[in-house]
Protein backbone atom coordinates (compact mmCIF):
# COMPACT_ATOMS: atom_id res chain seq x y z
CA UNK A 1 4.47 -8.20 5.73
CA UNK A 2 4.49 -5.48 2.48
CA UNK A 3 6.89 -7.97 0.54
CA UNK A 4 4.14 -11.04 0.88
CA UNK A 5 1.44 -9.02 0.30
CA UNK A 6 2.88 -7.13 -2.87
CA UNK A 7 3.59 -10.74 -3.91
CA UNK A 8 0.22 -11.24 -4.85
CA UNK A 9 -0.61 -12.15 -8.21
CA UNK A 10 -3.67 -10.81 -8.17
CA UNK A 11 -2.48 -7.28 -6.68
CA UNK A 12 0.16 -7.43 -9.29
CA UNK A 13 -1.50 -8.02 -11.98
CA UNK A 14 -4.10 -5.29 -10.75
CA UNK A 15 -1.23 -2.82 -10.16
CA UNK A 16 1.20 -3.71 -12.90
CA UNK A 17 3.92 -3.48 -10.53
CA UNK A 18 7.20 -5.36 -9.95
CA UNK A 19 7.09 -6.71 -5.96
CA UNK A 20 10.93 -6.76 -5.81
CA UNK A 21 11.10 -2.54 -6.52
CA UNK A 22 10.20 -2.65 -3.09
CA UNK A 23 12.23 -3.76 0.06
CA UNK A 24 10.68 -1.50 2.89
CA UNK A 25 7.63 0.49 3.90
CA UNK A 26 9.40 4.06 2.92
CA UNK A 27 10.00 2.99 -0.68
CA UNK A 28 6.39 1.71 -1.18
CA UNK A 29 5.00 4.47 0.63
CA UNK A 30 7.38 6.75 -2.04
CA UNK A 31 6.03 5.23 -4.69
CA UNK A 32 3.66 6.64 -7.54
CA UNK A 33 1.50 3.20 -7.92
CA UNK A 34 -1.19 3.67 -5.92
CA UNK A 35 -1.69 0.14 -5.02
CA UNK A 36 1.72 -0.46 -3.59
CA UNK A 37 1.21 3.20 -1.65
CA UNK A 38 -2.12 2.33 -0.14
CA UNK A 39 -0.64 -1.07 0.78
CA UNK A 40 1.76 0.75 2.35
CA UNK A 41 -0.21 2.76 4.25
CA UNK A 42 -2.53 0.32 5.38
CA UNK A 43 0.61 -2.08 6.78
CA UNK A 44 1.90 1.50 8.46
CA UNK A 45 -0.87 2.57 9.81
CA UNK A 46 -1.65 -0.70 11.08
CA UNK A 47 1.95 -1.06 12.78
CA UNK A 48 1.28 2.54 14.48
CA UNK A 49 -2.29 0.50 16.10
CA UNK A 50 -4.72 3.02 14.05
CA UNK A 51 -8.17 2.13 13.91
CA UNK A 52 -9.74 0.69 10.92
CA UNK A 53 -11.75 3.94 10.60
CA UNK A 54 -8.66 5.70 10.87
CA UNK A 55 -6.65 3.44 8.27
CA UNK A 56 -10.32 3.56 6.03
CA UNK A 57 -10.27 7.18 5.80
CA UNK A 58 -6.91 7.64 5.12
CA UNK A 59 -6.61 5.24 2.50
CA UNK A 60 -10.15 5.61 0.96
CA UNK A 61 -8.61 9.55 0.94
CA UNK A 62 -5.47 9.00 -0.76
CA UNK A 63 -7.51 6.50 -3.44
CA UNK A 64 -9.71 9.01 -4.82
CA UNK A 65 -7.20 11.86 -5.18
CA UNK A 66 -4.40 9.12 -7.11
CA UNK A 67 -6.60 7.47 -9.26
């Protein structure tokens, strides 16, 4: 799931980025780009069955304090 959805053009072009950095949830969630972190999160939070509110807060969190 985190390799098609950091395959995105759009996100990468948003995130200047390169997709293939990143094989697995603990090197995204590692990483200093903020858009391939919160990705991250959202995909582990999501695999752990948090609620959106949960996964919102979290990432909405994280966002403000990186960027």
């Amino acid at each position: 799931m985190l390799r098609a959805v950091l395959k995105d053009d759009r996100l990468i072009s948003f995130g200047e980025y390169d997709p293939d950095e990143y094989r697995s949830i603990a090197q995204a969630l590692a990483s200093e780009n903020c858009i391939v972190n919160a990705v991250a999160q959202i995909i582990d939070m999501g695999a752990d069955r948090s609620s959106e509110g949960e996964i919102y807060k979290v990432v909405s969190e994280y966002l403000k304090r990186s960027i």
